[in-house]
PDB file of N, CA and C in Angstrom:
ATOM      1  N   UNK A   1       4.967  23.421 -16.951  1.00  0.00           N
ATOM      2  CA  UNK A   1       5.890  22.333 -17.199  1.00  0.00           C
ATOM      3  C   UNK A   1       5.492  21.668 -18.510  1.00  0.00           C
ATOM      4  N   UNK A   2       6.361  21.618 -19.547  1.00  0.00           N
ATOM      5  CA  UNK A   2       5.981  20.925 -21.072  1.00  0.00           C
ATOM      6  C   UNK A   2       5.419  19.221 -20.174  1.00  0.00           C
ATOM      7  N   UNK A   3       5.674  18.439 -21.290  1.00  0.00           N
ATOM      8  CA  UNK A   3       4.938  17.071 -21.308  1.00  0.00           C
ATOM      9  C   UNK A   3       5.830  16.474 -21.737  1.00  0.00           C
ATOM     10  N   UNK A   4       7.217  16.908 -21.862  1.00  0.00           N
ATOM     11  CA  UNK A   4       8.661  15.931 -21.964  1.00  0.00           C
ATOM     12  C   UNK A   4       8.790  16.097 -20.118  1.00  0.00           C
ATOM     13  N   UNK A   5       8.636  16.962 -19.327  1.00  0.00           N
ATOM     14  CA  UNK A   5       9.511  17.311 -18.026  1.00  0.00           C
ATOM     15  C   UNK A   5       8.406  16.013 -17.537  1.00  0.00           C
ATOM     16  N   UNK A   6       7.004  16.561 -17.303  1.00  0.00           N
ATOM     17  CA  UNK A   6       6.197  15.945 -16.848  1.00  0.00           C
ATOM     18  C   UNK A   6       6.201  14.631 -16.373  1.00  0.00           C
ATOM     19  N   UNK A   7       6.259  14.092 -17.714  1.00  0.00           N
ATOM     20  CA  UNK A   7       6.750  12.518 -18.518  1.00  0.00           C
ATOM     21  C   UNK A   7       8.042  11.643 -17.736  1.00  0.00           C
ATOM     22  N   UNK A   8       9.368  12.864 -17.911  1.00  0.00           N
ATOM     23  CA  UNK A   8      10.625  12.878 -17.276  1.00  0.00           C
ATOM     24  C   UNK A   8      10.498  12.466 -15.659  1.00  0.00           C
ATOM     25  N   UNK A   9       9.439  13.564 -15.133  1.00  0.00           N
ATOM     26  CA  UNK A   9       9.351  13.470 -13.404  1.00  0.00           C
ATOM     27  C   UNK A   9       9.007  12.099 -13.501  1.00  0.00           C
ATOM     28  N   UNK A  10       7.383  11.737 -13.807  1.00  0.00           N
ATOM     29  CA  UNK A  10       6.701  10.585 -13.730  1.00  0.00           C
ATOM     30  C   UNK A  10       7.614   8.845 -13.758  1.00  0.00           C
ATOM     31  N   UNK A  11       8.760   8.864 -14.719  1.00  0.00           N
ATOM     32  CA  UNK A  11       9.836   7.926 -14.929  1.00  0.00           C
ATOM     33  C   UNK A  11      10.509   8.000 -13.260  1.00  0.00           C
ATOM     34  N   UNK A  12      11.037   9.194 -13.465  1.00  0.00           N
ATOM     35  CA  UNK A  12      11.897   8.905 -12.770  1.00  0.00           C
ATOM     36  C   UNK A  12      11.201   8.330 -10.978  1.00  0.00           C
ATOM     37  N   UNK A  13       9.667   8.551 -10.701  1.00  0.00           N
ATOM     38  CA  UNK A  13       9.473   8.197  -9.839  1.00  0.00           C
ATOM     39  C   UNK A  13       9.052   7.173  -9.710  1.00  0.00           C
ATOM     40  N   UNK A  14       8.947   6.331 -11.246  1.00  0.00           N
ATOM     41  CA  UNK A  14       8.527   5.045 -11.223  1.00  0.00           C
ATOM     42  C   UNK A  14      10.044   4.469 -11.140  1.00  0.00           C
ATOM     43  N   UNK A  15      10.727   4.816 -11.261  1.00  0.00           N
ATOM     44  CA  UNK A  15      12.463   4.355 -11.546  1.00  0.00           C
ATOM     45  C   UNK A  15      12.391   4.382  -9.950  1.00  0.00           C
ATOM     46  N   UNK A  16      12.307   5.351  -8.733  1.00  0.00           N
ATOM     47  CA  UNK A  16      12.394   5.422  -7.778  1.00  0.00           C
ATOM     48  C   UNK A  16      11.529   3.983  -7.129  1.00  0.00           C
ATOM     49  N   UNK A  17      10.662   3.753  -7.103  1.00  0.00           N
ATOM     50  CA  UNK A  17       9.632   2.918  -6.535  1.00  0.00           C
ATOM     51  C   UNK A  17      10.166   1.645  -6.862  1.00  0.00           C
ATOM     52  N   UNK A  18      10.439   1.062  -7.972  1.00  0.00           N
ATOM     53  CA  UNK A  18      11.279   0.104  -8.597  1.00  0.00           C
ATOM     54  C   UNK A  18      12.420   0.203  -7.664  1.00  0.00           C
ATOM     55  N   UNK A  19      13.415   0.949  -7.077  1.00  0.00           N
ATOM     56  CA  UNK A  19      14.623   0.640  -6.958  1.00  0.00           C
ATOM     57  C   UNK A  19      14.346   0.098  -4.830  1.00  0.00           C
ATOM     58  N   UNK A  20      13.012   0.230  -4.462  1.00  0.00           N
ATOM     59  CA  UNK A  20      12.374  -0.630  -3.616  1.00  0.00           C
ATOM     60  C   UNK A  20      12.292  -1.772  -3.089  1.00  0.00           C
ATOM     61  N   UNK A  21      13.028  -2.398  -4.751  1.00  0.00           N
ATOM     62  CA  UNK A  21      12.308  -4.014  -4.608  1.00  0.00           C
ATOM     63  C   UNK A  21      13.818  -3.958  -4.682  1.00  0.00           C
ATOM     64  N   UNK A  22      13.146  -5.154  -3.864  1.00  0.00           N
ATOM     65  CA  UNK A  22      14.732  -6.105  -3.635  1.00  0.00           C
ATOM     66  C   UNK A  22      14.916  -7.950  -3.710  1.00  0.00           C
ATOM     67  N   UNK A  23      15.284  -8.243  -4.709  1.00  0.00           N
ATOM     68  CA  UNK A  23      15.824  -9.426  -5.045  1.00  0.00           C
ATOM     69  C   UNK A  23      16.167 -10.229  -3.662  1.00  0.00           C
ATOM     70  N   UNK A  24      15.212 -11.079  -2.797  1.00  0.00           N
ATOM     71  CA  UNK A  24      15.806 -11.532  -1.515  1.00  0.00           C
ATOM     72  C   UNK A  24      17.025 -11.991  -1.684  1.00  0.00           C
ATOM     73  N   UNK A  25      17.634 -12.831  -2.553  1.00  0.00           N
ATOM     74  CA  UNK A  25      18.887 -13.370  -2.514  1.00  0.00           C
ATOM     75  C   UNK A  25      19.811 -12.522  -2.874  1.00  0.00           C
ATOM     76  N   UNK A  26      19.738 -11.118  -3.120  1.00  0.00           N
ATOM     77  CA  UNK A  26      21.201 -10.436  -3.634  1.00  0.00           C
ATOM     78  C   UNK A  26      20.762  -9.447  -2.895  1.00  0.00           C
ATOM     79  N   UNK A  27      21.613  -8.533  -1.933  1.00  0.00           N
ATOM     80  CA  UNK A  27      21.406  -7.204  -1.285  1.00  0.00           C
ATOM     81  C   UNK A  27      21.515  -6.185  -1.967  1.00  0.00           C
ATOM     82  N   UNK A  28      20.947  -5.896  -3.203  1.00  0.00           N
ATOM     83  CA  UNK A  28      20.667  -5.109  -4.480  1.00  0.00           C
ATOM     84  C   UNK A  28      19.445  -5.173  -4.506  1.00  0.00           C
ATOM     85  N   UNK A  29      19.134  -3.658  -5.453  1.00  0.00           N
ATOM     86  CA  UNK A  29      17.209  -3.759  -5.863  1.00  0.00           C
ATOM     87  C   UNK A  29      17.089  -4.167  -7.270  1.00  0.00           C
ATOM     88  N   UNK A  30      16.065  -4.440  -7.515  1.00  0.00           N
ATOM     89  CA  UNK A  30      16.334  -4.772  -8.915  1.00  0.00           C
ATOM     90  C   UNK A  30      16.593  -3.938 -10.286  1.00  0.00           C
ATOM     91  N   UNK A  31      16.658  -2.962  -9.821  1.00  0.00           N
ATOM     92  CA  UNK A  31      16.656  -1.610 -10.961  1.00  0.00           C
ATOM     93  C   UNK A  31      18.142  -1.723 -11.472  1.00  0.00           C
ATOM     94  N   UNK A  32      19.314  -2.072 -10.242  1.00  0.00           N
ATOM     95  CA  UNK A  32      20.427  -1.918 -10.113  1.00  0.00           C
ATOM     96  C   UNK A  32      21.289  -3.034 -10.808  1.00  0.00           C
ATOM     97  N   UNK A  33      20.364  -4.013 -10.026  1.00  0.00           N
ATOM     98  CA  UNK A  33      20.748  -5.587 -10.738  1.00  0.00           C
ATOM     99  C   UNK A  33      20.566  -5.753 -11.887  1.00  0.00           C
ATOM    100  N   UNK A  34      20.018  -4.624 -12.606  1.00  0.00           N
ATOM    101  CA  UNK A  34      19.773  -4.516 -14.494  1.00  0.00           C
ATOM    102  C   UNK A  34      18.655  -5.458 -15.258  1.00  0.00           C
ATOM    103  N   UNK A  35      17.622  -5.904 -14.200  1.00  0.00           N
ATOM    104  CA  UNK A  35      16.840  -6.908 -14.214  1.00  0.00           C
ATOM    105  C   UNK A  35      15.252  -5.824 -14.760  1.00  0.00           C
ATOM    106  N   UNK A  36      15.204  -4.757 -14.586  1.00  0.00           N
ATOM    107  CA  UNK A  36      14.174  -3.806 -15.755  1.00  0.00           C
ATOM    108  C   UNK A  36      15.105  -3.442 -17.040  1.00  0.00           C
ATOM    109  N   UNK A  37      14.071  -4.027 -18.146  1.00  0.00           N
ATOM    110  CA  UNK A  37      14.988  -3.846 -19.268  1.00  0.00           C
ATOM    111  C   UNK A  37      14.280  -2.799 -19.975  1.00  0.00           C
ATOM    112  N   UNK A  38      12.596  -2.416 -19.399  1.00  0.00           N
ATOM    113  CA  UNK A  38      12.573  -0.759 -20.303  1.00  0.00           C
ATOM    114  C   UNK A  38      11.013  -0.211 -19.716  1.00  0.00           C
ATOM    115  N   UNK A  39      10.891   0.707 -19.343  1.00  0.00           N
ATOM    116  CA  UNK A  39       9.645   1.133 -18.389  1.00  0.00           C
ATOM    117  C   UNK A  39       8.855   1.843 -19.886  1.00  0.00           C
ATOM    118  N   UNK A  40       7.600   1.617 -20.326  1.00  0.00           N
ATOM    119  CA  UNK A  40       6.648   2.709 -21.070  1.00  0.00           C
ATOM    120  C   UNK A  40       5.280   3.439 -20.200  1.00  0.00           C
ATOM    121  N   UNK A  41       5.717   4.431 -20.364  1.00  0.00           N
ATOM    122  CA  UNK A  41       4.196   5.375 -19.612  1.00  0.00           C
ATOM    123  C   UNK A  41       3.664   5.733 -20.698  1.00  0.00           C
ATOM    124  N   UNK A  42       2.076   5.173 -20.845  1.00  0.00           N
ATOM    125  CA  UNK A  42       1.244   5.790 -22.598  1.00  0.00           C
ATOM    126  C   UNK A  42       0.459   7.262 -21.782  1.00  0.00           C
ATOM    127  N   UNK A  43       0.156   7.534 -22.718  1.00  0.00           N
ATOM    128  CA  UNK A  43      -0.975   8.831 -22.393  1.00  0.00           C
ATOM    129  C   UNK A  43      -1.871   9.289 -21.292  1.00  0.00           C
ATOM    130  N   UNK A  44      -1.934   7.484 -20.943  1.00  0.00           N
ATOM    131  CA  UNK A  44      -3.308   7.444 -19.964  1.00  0.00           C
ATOM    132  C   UNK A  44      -2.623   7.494 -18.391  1.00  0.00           C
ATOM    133  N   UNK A  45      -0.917   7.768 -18.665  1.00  0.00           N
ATOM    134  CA  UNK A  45      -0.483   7.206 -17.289  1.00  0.00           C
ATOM    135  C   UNK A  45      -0.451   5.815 -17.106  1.00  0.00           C
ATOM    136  N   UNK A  46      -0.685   4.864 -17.794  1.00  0.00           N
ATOM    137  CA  UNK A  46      -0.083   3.750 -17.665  1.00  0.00           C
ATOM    138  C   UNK A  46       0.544   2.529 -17.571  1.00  0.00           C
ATOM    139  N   UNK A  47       1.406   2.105 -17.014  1.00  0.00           N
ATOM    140  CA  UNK A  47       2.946   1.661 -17.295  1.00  0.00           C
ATOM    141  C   UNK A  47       3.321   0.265 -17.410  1.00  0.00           C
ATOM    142  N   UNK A  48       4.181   0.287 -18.299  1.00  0.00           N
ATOM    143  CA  UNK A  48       4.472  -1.190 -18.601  1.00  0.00           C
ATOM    144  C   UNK A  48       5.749  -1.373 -18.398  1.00  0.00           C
ATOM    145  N   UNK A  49       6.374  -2.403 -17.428  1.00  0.00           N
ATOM    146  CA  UNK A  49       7.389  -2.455 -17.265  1.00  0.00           C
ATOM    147  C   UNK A  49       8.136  -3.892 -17.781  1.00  0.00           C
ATOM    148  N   UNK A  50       8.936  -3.717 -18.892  1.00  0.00           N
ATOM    149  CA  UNK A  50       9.213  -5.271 -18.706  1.00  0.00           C
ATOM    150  C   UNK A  50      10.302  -5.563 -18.172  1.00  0.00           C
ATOM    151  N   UNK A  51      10.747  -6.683 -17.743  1.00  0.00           N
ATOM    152  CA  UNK A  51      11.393  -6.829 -16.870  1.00  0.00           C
ATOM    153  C   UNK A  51      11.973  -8.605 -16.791  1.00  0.00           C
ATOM    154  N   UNK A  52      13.306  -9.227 -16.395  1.00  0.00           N
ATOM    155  CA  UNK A  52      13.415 -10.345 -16.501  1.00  0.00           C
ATOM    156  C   UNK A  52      14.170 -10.682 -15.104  1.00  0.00           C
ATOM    157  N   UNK A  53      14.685 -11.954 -15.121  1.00  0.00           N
ATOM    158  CA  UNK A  53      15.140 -12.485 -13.583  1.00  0.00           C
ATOM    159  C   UNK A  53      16.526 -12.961 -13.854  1.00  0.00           C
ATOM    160  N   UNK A  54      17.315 -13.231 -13.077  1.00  0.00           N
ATOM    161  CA  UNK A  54      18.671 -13.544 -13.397  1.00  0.00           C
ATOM    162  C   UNK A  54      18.872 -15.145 -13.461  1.00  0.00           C
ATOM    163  N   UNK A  55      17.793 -15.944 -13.648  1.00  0.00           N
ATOM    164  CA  UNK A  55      17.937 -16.968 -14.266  1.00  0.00           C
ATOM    165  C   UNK A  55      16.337 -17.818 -14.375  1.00  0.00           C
ATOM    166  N   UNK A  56      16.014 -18.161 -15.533  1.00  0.00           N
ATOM    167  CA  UNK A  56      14.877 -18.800 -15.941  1.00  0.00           C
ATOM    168  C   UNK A  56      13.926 -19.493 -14.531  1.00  0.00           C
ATOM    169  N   UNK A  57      15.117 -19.964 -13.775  1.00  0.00           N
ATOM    170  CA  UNK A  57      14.187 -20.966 -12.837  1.00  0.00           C
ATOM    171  C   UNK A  57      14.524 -20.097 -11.453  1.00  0.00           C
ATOM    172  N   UNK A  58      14.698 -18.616 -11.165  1.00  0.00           N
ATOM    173  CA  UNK A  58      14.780 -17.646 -10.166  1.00  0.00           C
ATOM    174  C   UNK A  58      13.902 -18.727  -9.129  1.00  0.00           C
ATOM    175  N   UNK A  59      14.394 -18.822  -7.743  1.00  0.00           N
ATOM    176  CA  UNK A  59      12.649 -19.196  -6.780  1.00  0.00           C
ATOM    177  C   UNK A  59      11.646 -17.817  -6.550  1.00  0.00           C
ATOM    178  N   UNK A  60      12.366 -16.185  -7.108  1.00  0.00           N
ATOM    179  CA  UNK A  60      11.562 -15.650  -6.620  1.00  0.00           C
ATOM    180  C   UNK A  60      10.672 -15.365  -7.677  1.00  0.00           C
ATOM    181  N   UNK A  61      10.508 -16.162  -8.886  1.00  0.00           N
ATOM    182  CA  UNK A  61       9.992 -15.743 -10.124  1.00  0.00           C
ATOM    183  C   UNK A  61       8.412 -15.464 -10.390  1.00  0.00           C
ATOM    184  N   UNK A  62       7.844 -16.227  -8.750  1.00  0.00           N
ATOM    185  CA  UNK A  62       6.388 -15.774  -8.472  1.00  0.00           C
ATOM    186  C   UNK A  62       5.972 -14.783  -7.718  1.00  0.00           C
ATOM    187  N   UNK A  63       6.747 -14.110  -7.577  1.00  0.00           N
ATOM    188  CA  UNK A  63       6.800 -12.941  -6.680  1.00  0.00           C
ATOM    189  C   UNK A  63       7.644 -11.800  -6.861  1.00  0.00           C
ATOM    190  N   UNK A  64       8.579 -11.943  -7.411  1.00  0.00           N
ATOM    191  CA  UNK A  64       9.405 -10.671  -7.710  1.00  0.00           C
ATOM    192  C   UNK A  64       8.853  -9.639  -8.699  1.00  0.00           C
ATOM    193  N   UNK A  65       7.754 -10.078  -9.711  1.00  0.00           N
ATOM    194  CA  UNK A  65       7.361  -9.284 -10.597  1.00  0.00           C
ATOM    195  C   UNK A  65       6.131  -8.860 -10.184  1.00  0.00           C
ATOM    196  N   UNK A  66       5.399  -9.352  -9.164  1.00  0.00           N
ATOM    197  CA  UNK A  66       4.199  -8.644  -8.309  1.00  0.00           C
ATOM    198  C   UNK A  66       4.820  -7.583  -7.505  1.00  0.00           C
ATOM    199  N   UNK A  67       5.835  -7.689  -6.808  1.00  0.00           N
ATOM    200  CA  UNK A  67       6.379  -6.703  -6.389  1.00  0.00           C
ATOM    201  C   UNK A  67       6.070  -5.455  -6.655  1.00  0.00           C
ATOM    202  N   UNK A  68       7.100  -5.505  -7.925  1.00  0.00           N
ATOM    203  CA  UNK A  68       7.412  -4.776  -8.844  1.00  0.00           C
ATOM    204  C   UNK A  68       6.496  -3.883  -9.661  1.00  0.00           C
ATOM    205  N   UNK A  69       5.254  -4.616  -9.852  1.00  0.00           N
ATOM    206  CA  UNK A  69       4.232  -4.367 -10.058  1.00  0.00           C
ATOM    207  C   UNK A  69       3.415  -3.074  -9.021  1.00  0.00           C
ATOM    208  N   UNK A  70       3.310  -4.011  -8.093  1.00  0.00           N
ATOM    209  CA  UNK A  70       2.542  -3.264  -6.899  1.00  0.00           C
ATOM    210  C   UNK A  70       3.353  -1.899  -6.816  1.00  0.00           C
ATOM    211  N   UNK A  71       4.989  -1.671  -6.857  1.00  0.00           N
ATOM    212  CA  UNK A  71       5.522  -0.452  -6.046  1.00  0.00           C
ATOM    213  C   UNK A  71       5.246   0.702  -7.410  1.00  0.00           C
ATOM    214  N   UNK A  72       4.929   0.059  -8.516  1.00  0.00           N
ATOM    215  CA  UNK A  72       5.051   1.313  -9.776  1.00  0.00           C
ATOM    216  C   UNK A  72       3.576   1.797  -9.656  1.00  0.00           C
ATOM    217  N   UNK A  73       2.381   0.812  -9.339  1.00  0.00           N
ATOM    218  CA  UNK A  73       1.107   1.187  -8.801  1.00  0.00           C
ATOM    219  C   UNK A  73       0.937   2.039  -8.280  1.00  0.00           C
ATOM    220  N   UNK A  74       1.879   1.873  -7.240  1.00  0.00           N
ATOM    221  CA  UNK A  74       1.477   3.138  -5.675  1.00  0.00           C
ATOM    222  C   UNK A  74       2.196   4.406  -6.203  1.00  0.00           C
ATOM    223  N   UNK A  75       2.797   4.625  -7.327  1.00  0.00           N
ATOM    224  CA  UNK A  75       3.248   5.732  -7.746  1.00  0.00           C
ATOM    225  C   UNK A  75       2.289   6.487  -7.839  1.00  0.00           C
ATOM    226  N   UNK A  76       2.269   7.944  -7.517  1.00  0.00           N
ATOM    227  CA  UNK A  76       1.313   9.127  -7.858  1.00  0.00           C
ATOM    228  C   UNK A  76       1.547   9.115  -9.231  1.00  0.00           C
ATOM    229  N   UNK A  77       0.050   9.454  -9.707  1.00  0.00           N
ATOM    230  CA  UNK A  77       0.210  10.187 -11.008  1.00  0.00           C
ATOM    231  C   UNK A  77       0.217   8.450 -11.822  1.00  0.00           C
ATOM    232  N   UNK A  78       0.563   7.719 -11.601  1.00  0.00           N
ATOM    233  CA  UNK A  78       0.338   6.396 -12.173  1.00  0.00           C
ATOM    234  C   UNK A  78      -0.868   5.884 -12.023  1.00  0.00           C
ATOM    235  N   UNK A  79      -1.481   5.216 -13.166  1.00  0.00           N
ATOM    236  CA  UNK A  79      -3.155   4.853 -12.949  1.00  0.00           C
ATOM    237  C   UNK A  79      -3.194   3.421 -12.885  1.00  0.00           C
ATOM    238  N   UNK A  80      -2.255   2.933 -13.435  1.00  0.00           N
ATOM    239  CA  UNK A  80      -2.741   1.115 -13.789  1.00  0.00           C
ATOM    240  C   UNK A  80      -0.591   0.738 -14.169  1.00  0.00           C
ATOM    241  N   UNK A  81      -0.427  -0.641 -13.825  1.00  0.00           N
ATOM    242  CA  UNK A  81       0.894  -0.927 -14.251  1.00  0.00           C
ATOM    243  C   UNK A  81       0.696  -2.492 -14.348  1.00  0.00           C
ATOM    244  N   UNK A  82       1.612  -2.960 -15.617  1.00  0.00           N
ATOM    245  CA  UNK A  82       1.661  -4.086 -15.522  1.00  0.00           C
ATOM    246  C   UNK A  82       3.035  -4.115 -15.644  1.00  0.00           C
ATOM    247  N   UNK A  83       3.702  -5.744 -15.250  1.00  0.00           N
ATOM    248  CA  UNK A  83       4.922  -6.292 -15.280  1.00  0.00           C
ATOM    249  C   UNK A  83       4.898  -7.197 -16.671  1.00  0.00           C
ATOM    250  N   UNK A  84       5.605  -7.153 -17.595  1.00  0.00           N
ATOM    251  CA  UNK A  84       6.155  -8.141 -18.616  1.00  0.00           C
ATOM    252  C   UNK A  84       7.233  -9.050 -18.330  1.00  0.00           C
ATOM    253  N   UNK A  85       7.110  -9.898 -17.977  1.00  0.00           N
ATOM    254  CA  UNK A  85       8.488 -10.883 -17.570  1.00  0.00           C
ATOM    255  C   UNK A  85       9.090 -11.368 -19.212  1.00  0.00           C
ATOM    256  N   UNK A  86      10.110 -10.880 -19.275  1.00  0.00           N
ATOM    257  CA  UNK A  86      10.602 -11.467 -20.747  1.00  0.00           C
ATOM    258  C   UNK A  86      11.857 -11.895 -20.327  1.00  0.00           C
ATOM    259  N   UNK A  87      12.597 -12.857 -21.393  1.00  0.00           N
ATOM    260  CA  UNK A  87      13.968 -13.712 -21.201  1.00  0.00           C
ATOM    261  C   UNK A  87      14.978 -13.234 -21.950  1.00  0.00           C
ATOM    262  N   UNK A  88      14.407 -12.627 -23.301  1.00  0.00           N
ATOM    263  CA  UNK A  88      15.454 -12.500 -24.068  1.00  0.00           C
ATOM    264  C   UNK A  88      15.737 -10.762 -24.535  1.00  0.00           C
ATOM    265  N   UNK A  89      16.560 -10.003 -24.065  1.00  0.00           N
ATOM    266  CA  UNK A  89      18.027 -10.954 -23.810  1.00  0.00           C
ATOM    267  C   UNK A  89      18.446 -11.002 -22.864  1.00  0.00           C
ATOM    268  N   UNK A  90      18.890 -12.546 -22.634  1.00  0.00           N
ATOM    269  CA  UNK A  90      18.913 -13.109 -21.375  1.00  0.00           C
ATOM    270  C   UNK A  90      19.650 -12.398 -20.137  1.00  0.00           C
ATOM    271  N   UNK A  91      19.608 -11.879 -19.018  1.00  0.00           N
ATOM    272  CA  UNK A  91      20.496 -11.429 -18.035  1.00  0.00           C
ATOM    273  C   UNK A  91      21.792 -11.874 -17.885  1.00  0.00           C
ATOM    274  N   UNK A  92      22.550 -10.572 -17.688  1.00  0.00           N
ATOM    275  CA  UNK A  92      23.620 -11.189 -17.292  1.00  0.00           C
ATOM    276  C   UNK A  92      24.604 -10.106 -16.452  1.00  0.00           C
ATOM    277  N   UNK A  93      25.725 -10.562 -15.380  1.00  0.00           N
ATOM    278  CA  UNK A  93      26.279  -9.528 -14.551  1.00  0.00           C
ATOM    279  C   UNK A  93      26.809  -7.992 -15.681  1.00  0.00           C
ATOM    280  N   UNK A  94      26.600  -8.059 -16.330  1.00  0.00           N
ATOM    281  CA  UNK A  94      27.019  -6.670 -17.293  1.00  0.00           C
ATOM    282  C   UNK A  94      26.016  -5.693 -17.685  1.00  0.00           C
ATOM    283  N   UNK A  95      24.892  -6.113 -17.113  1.00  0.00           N
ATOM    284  CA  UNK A  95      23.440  -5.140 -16.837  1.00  0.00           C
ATOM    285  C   UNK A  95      23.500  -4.584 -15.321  1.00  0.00           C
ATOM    286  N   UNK A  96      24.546  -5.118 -14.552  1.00  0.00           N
ATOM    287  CA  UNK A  96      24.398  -4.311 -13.549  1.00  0.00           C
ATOM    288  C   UNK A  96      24.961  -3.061 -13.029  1.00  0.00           C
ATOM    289  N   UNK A  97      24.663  -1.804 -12.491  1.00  0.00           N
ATOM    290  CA  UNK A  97      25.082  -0.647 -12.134  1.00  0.00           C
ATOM    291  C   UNK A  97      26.273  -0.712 -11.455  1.00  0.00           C
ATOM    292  N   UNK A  98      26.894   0.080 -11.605  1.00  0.00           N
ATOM    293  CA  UNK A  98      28.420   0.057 -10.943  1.00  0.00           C
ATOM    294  C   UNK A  98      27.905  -0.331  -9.403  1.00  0.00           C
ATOM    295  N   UNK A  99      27.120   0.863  -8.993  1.00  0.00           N
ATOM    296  CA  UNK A  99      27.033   0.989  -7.287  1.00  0.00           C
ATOM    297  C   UNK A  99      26.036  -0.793  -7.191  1.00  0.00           C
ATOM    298  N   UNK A 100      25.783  -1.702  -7.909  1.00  0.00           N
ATOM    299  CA  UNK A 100      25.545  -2.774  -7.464  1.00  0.00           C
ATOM    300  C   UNK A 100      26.651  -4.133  -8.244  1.00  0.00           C
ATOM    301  N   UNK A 101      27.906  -3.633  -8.651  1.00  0.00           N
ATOM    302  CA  UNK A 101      28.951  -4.331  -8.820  1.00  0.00           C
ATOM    303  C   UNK A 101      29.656  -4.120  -7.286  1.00  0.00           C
ATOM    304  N   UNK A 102      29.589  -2.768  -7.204  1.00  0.00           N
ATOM    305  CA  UNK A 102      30.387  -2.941  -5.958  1.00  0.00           C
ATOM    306  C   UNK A 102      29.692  -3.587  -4.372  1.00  0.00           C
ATOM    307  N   UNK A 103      28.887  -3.159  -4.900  1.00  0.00           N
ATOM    308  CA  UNK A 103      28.254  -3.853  -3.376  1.00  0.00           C
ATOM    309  C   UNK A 103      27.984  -5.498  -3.532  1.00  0.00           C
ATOM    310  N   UNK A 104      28.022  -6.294  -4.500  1.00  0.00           N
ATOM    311  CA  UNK A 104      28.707  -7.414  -3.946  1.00  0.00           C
ATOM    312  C   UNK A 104      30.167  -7.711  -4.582  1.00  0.00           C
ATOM    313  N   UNK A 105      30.962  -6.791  -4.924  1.00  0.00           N
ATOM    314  CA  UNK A 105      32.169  -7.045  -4.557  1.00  0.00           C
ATOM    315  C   UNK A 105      33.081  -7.414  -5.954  1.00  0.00           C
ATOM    316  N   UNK A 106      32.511  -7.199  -6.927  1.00  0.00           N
ATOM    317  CA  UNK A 106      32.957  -7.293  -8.556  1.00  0.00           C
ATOM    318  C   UNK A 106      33.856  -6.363  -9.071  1.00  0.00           C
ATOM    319  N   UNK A 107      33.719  -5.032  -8.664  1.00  0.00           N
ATOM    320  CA  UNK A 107      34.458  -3.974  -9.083  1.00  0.00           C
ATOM    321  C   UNK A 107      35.518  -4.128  -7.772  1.00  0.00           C
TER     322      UNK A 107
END
C-alpha cells in the first residue's frame, strides 16, 4: 500500500471516530454539523484537529473538544491528537452536510 492510501485509510478513520461525537443539543455529530474545519496527520501519526462550535459561548465548549479529542486518540494507528478550537471562520448552517440539513429539517 503507497503512503497516499495509507494516509487516506488513517483520515478516513479518524473522520469515522469524529463522526461519534455528538453535539448534545443537535441530534447530529459534529463532523456533519461542519464544526471540524481540517484534520492534519504529520509523519509521526499525529493529529491535529481544528475544530470550532456553533457559537462562541456553546455550554458544551468545555467538553465537546475533549471529546473529540479522546475519539481521534482511540484511533488505531494514531499516536497522540490534539483539538484546536478556532473561531474564525466563524460557523455557520452552510458548513453543514446535506444528511445533517435534513435531519433537522432545513432541506
Amino acid at each position: 500500500m503507497n503512503t497516499d492510501s495509507k494516509d487516506n485509510v488513517l483520515e478516513q478513520a479518524v473522520v469515522a471516530a469524529i463522526r461519534t461525537v455528538y453535539d448534545p443539543e443537535i441530534p447530529v455529530n459534529v463532523y456533519d454539523l461542519g464544526l471540524i474545519y481540517s484534520i492534519e496527520i504529520n509523519d509521526d501519526n499525529k493529529a491535529l484537529v481544528r475544530m470550532t462550535l456553533t457559537a462562541p459561548a456553546c455550554p458544551v465548549a468545555g467538553i465537546l473538544p475533549g471529546q473529540v479529542e479522546t475519539a481521534v486518540k482511540n484511533v488505531e494507528g494514531i499516536e497522540d491528537a490534539k483539538v484546536e478550537l478556532v473561531w474564525d471562520p466563524p460557523w455557520s448552517q452552510d458548513r453543514m452536510s446535506e444528511e445533517a440539513q435534513l435531519a433537522l429539517g432545513l432541506l
